[in-house]
C-alpha atoms as a PDB file:
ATOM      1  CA  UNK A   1     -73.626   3.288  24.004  1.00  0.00           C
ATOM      2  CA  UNK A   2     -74.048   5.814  21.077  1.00  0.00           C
ATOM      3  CA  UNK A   3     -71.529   8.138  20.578  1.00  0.00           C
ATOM      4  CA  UNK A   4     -73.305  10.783  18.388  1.00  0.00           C
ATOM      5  CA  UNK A   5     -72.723  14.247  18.602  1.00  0.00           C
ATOM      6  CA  UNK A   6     -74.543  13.868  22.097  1.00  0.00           C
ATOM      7  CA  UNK A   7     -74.205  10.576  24.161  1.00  0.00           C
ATOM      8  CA  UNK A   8     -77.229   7.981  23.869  1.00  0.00           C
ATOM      9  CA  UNK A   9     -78.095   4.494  25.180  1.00  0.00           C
ATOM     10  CA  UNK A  10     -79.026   2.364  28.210  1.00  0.00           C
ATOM     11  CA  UNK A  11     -78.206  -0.442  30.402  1.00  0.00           C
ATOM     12  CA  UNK A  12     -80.443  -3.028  31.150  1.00  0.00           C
ATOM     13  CA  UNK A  13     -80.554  -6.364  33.348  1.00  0.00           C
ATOM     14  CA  UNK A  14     -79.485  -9.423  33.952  1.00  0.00           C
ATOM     15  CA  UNK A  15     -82.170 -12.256  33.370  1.00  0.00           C
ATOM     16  CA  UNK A  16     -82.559 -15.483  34.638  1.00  0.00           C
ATOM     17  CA  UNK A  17     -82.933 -17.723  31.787  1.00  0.00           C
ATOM     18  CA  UNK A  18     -85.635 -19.909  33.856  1.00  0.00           C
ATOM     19  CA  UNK A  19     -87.841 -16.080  34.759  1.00  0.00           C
ATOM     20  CA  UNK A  20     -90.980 -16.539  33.138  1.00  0.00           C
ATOM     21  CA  UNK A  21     -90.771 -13.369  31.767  1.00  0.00           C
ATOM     22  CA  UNK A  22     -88.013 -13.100  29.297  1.00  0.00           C
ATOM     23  CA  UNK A  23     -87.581  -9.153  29.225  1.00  0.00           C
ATOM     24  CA  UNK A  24     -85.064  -7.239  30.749  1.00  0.00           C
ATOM     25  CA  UNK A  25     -85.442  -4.120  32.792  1.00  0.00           C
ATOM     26  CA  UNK A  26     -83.716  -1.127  32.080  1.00  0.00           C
ATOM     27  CA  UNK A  27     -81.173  -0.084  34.719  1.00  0.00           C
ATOM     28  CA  UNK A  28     -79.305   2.913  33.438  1.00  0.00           C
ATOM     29  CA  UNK A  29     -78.954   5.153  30.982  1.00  0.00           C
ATOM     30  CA  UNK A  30     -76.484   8.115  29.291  1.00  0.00           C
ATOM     31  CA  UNK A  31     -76.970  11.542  28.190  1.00  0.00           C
ATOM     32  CA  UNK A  32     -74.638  14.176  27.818  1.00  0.00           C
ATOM     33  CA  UNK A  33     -71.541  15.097  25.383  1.00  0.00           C
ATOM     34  CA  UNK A  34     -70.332  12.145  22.798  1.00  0.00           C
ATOM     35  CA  UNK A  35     -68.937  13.466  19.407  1.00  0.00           C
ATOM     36  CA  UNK A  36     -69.616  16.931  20.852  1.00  0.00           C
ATOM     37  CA  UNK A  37     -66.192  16.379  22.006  1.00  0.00           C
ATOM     38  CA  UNK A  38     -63.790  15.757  19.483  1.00  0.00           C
ATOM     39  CA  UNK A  39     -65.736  17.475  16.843  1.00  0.00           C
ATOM     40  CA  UNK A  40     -64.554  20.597  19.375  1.00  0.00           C
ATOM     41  CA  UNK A  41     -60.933  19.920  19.277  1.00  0.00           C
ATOM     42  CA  UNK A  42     -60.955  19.567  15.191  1.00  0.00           C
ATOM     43  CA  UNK A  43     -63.069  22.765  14.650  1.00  0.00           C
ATOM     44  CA  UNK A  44     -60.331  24.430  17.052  1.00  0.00           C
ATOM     45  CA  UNK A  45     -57.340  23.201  14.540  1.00  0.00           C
ATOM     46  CA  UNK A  46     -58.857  25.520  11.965  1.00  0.00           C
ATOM     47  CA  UNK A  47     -58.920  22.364   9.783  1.00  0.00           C
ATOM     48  CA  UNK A  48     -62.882  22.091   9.399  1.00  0.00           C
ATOM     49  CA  UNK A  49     -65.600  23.785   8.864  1.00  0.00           C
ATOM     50  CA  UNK A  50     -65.844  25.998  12.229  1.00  0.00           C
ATOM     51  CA  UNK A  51     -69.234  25.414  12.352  1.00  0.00           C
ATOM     52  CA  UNK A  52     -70.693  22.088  10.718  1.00  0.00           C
ATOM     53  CA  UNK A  53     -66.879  20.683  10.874  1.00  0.00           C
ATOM     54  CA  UNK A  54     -66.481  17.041  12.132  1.00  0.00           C
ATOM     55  CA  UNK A  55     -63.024  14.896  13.607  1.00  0.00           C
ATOM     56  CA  UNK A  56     -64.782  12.200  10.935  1.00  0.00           C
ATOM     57  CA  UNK A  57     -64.134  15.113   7.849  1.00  0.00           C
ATOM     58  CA  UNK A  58     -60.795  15.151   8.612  1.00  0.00           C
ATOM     59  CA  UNK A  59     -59.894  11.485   9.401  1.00  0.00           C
ATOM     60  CA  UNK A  60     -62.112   9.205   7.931  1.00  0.00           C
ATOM     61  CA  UNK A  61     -63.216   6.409   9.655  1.00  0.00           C
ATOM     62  CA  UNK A  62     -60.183   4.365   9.732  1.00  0.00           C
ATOM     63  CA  UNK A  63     -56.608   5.070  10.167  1.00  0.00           C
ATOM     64  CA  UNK A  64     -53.410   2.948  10.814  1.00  0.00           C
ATOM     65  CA  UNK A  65     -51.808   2.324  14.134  1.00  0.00           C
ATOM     66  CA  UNK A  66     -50.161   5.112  16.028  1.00  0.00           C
ATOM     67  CA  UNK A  67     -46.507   5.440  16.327  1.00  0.00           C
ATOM     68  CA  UNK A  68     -44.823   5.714  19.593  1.00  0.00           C
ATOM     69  CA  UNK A  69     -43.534   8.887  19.204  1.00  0.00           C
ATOM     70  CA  UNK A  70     -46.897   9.957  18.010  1.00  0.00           C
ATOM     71  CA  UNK A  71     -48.383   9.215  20.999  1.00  0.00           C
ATOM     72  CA  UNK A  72     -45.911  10.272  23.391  1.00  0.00           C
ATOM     73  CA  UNK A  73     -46.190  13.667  22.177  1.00  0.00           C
ATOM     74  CA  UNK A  74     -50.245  13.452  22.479  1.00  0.00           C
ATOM     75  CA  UNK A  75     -50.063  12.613  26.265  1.00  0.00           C
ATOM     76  CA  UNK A  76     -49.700  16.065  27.277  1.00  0.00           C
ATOM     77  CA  UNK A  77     -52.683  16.874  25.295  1.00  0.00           C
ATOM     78  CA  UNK A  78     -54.894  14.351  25.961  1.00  0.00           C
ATOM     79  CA  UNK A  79     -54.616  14.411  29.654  1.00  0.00           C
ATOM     80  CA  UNK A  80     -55.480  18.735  29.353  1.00  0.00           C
ATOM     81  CA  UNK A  81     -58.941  17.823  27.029  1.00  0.00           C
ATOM     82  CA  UNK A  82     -59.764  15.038  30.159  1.00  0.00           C
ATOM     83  CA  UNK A  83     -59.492  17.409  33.074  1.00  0.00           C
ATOM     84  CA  UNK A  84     -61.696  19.708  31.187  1.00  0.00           C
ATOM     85  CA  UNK A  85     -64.689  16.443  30.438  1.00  0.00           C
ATOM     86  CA  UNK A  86     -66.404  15.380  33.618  1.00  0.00           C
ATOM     87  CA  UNK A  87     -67.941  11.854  33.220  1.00  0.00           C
ATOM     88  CA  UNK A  88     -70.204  11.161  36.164  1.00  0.00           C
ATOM     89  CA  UNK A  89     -73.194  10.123  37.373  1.00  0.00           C
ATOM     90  CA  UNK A  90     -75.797  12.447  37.090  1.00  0.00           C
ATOM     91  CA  UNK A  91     -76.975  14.541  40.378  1.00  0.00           C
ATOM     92  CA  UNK A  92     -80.076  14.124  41.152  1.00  0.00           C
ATOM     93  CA  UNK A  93     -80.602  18.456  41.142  1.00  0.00           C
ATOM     94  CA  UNK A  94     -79.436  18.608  37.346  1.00  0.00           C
ATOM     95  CA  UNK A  95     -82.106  19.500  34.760  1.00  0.00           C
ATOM     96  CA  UNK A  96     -79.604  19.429  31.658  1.00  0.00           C
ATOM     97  CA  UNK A  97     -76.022  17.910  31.737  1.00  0.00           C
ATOM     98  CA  UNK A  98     -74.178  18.524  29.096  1.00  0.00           C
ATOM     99  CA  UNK A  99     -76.261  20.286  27.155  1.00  0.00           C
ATOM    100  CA  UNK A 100     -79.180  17.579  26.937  1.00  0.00           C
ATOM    101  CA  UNK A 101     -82.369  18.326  29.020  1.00  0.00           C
ATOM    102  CA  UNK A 102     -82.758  15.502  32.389  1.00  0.00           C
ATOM    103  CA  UNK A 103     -84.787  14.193  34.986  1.00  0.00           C
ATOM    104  CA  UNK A 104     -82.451  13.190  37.099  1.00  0.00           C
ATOM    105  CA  UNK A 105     -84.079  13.560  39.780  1.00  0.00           C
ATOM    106  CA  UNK A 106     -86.921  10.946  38.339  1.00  0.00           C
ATOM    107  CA  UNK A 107     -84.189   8.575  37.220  1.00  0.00           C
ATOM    108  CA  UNK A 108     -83.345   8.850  41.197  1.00  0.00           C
ATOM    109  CA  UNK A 109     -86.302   7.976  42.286  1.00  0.00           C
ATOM    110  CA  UNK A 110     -87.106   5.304  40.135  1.00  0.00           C
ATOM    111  CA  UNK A 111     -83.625   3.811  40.557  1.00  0.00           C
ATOM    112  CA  UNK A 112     -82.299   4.273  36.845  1.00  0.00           C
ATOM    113  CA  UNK A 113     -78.490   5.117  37.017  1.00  0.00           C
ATOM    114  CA  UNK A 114     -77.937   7.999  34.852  1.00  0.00           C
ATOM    115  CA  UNK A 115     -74.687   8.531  33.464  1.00  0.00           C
ATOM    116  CA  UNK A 116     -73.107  11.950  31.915  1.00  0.00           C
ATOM    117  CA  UNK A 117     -70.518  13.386  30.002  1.00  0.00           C
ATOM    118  CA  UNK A 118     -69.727  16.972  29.743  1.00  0.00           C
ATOM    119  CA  UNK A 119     -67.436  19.558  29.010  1.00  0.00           C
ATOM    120  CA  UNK A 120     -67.628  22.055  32.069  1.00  0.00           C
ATOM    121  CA  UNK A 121     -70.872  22.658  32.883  1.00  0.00           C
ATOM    122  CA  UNK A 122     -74.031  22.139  30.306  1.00  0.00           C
ATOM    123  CA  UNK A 123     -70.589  22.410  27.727  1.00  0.00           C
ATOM    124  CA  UNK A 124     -68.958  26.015  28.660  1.00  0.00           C
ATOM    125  CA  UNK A 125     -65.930  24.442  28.529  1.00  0.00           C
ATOM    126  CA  UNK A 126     -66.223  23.363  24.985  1.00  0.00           C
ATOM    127  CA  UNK A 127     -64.234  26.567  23.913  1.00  0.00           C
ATOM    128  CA  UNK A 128     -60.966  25.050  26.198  1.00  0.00           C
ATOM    129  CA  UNK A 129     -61.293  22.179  23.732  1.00  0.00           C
ATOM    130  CA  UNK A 130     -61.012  24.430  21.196  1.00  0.00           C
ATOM    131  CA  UNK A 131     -58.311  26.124  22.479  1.00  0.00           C
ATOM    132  CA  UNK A 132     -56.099  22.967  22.523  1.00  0.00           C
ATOM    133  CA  UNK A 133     -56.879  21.913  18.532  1.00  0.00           C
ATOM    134  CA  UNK A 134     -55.508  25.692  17.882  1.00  0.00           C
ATOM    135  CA  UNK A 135     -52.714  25.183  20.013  1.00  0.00           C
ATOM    136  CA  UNK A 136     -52.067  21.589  18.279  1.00  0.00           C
ATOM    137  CA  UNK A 137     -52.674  22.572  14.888  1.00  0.00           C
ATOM    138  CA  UNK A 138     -49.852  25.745  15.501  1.00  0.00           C
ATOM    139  CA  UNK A 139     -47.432  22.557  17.063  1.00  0.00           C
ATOM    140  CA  UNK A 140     -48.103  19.518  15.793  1.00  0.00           C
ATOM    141  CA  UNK A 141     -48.871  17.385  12.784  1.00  0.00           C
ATOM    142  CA  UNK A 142     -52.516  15.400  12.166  1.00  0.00           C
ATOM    143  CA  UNK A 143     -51.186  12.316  13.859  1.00  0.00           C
ATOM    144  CA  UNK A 144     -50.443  13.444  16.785  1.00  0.00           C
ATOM    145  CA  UNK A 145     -54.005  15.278  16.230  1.00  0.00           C
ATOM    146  CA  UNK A 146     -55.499  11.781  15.320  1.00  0.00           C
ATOM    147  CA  UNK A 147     -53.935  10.100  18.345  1.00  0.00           C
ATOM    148  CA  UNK A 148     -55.311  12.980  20.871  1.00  0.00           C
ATOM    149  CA  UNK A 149     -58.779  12.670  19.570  1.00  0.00           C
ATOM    150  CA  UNK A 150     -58.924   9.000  19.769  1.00  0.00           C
ATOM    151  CA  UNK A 151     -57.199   8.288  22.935  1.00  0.00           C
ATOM    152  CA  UNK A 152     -59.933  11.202  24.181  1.00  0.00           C
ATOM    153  CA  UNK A 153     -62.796   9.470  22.910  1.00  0.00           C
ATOM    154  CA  UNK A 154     -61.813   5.933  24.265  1.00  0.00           C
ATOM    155  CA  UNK A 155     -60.784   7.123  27.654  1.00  0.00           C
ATOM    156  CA  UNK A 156     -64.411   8.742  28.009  1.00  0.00           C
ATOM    157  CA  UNK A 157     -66.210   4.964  26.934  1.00  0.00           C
ATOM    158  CA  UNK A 158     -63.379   3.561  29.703  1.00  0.00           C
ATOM    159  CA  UNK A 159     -64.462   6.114  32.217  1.00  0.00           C
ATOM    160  CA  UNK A 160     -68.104   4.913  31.794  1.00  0.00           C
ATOM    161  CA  UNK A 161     -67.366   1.667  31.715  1.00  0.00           C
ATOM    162  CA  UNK A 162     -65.747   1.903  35.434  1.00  0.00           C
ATOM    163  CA  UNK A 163     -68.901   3.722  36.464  1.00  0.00           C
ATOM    164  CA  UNK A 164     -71.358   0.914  35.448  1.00  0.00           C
ATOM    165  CA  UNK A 165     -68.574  -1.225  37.299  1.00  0.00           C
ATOM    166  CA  UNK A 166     -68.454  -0.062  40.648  1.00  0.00           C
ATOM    167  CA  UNK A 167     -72.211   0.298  40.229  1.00  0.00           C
ATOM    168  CA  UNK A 168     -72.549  -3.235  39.499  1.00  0.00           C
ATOM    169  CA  UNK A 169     -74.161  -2.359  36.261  1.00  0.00           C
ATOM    170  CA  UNK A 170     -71.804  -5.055  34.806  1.00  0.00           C
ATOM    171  CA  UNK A 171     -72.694  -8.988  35.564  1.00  0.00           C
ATOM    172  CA  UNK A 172     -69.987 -11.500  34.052  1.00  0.00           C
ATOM    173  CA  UNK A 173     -72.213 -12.471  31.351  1.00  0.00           C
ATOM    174  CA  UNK A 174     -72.747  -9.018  29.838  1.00  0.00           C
ATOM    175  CA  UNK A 175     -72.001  -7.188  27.007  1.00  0.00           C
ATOM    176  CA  UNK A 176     -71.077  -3.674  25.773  1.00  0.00           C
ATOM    177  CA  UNK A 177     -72.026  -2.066  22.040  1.00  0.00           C
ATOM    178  CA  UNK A 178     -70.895   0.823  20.503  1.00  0.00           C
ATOM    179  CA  UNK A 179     -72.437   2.784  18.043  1.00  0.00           C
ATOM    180  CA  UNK A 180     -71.749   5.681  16.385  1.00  0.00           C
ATOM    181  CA  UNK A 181     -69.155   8.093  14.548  1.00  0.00           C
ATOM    182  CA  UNK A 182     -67.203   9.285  17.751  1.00  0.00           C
ATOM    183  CA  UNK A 183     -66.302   5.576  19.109  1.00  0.00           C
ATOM    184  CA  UNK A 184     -66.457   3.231  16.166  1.00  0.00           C
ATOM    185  CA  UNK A 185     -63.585   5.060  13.437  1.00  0.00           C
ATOM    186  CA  UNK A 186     -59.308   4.965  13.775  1.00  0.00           C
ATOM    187  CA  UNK A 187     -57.852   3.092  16.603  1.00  0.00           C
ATOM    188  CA  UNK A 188     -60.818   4.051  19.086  1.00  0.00           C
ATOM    189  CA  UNK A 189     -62.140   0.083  19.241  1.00  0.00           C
ATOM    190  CA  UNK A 190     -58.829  -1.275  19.362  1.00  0.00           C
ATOM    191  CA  UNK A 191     -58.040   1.498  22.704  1.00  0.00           C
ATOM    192  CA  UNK A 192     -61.239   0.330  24.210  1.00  0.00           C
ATOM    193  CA  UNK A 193     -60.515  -3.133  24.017  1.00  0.00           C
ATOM    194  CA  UNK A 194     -57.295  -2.738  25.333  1.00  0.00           C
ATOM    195  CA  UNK A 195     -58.777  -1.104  28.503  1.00  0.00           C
ATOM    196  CA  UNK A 196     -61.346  -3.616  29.076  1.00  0.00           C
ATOM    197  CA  UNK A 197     -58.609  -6.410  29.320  1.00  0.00           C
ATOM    198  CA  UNK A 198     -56.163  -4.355  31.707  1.00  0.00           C
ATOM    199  CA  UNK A 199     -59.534  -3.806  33.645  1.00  0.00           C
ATOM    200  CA  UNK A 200     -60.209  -7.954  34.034  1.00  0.00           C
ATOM    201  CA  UNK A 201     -63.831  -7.066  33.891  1.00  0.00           C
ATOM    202  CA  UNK A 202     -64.098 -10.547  31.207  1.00  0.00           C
ATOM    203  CA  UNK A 203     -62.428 -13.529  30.894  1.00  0.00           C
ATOM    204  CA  UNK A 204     -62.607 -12.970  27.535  1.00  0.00           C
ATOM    205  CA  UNK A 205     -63.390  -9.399  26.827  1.00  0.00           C
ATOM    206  CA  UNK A 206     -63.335  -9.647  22.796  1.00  0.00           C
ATOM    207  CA  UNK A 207     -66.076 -11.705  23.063  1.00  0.00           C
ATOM    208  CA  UNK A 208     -68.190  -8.872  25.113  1.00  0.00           C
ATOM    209  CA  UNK A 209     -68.016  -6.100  23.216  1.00  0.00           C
ATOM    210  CA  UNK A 210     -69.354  -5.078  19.983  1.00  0.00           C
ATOM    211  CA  UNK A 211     -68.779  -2.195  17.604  1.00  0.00           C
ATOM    212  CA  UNK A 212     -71.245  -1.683  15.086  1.00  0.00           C
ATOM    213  CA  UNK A 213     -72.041   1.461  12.100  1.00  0.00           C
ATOM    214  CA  UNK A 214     -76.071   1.255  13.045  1.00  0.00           C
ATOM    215  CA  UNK A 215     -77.195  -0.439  16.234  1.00  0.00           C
ATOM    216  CA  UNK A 216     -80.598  -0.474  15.442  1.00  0.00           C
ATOM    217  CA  UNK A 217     -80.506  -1.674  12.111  1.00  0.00           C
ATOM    218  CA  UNK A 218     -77.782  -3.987  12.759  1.00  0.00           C
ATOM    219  CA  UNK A 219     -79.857  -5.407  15.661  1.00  0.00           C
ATOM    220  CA  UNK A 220     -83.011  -5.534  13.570  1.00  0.00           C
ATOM    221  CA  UNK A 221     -81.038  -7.255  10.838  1.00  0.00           C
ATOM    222  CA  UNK A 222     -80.179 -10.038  13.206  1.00  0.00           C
ATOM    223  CA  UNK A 223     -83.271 -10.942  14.924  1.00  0.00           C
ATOM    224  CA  UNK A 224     -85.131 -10.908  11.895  1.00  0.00           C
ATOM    225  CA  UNK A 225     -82.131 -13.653  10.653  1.00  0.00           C
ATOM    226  CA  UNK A 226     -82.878 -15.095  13.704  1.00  0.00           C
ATOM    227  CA  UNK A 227     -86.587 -15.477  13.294  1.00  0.00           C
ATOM    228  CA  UNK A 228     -85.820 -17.099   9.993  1.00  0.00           C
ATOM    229  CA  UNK A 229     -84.440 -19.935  11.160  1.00  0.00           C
ATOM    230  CA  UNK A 230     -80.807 -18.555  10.746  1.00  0.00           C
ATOM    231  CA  UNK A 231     -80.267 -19.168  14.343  1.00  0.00           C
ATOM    232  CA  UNK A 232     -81.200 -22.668  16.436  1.00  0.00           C
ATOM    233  CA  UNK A 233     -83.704 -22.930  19.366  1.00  0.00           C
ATOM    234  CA  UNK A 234     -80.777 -23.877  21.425  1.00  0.00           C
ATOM    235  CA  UNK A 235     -78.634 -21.445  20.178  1.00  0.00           C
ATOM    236  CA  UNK A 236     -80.272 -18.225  18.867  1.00  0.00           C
ATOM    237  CA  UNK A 237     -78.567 -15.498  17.608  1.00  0.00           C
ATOM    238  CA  UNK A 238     -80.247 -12.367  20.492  1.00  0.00           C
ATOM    239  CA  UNK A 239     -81.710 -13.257  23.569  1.00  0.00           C
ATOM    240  CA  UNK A 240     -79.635 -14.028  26.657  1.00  0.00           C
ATOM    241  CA  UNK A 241     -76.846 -14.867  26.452  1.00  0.00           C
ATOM    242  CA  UNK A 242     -76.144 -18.767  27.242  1.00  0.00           C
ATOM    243  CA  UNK A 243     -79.623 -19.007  27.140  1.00  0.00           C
ATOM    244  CA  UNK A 244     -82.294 -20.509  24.828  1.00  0.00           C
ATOM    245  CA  UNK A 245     -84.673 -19.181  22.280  1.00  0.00           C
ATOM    246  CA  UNK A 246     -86.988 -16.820  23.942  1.00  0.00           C
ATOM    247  CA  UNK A 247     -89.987 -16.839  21.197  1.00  0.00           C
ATOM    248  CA  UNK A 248     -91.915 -19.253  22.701  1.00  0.00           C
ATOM    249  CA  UNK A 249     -92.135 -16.904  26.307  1.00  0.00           C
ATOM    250  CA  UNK A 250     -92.723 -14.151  24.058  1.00  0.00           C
ATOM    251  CA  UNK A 251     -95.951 -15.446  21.979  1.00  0.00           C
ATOM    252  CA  UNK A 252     -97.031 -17.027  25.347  1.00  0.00           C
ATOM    253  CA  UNK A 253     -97.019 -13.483  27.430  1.00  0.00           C
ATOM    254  CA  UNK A 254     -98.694 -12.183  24.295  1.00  0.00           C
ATOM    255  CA  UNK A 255    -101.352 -14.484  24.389  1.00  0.00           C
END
């Protein structure tokens, strides 16, 4: 999942490691609100730029753990930004959800789940988010702020993650990445973690997800390691996991 300003990525398949084919399919998708989100409830504080102004300007990308009292007196808040965001799957009549132009009615038909986020509808909401980072900023201090903002973000990712769960988007053997500046900075990984594990979805659920700066170029990065020799036949680094290399079913499909 990317978490840009606007949400971004796919799901794809499980593969049997014996399939001749060693490609997955892709199963699902997301569109919709990401960063959008937060970046809403900072501009609102007055504390940005109103315009161009991000949660990452005022924050940074890391930030120590929240104190209880801090957090406590972000409940309130956080639970009025989540009845405003709607994270759902996608029907099948919508031509833009949350501001980002769909086909959902293609991805129906060619059995793609597609998975939103928005604020309202196509975002007319996004000036309630607002509301609430004026109505913090007059009340509260930036850690309390901080805590709303991150607790938002990683409930969203949580609420997604359910969806691909009842969907059984989710085999045992899967994994989850995050990318981008709305999911990866302050105690966002840490909250999503933390959900995973109440949720029992892994037997070990640090070992399933990922949080990375760049997925592409950190993916790139490793398969070309990979295709150096860096990983082993038996154990690559990419492919399926548990599985084996899958060069050799690549060059021979190619062929």
């Amino acid at each position: 999942m990317d978490f840009g300003t606007t949400l971004d990525g796919r799901i794809t398949s499980d593969v049997d490691p014996n399939a001749e084919s060693p490609f997955a399919k892709t199963i699902g998708n997301f569109c919709g609100l990401a960063g959008a989100i937060p970046d809403a409830i900072i501009r609102g504080t007055g504390l940005v730029d109103k315009k161009k102004g991000t949660a990452l300007d005022l924050f940074g990308e890391h930030c120590g753990p929240a104190s209880t009292r801090a957090t406590k007196k972000a409940q309130p808040y956080i639970d009025r930004c989540l009845s405003i965001i709607e994270v759902c799957e996608v029907p099948a009549d919508r031509t833009r959800f949350g501001k980002v132009p769909v086909c959902a009615d293609v991805a129906k038909e060619s059995g793609i789940a597609l998975i939103g986020v928005d604020a309202g509808v196509n975002g007319d909401k996004i000036p309630e988010l607002e509301a609430i980072g004026a109505e913090m900023a007059q009340k509260e201090n930036k850690a309390v702020i901080k805590e709303v903002v991150d607790r938002v973000c990683a409930d969203i990712a949580l609420q997604i993650i359910d969806i691909c769960a009842e969907m059984g988007l989710l085999p045992k053997n899967s994994s989850i990445g995050f990318t981008g500046r709305a999911i990866i900075s302050g105690n966002k990984p840490q909250y999503i973690l933390e959900g995973v594990t109440k949720r029992g979805l892994y037997d070990e659920p640090i070992n399933h997800l990922v949080f990375v700066d760049d997925g592409l170029a950190r993916g790139s990065a490793l398969m070309g390691r990979c295709m150096n020799s860096i990983g082993q036949p038996k154990c690559p680094i990419g492919g399926v996991r548990g599985g084996k290399c899958i060069m050799a079913k690549r060059q021979k499909i190619g062929k």
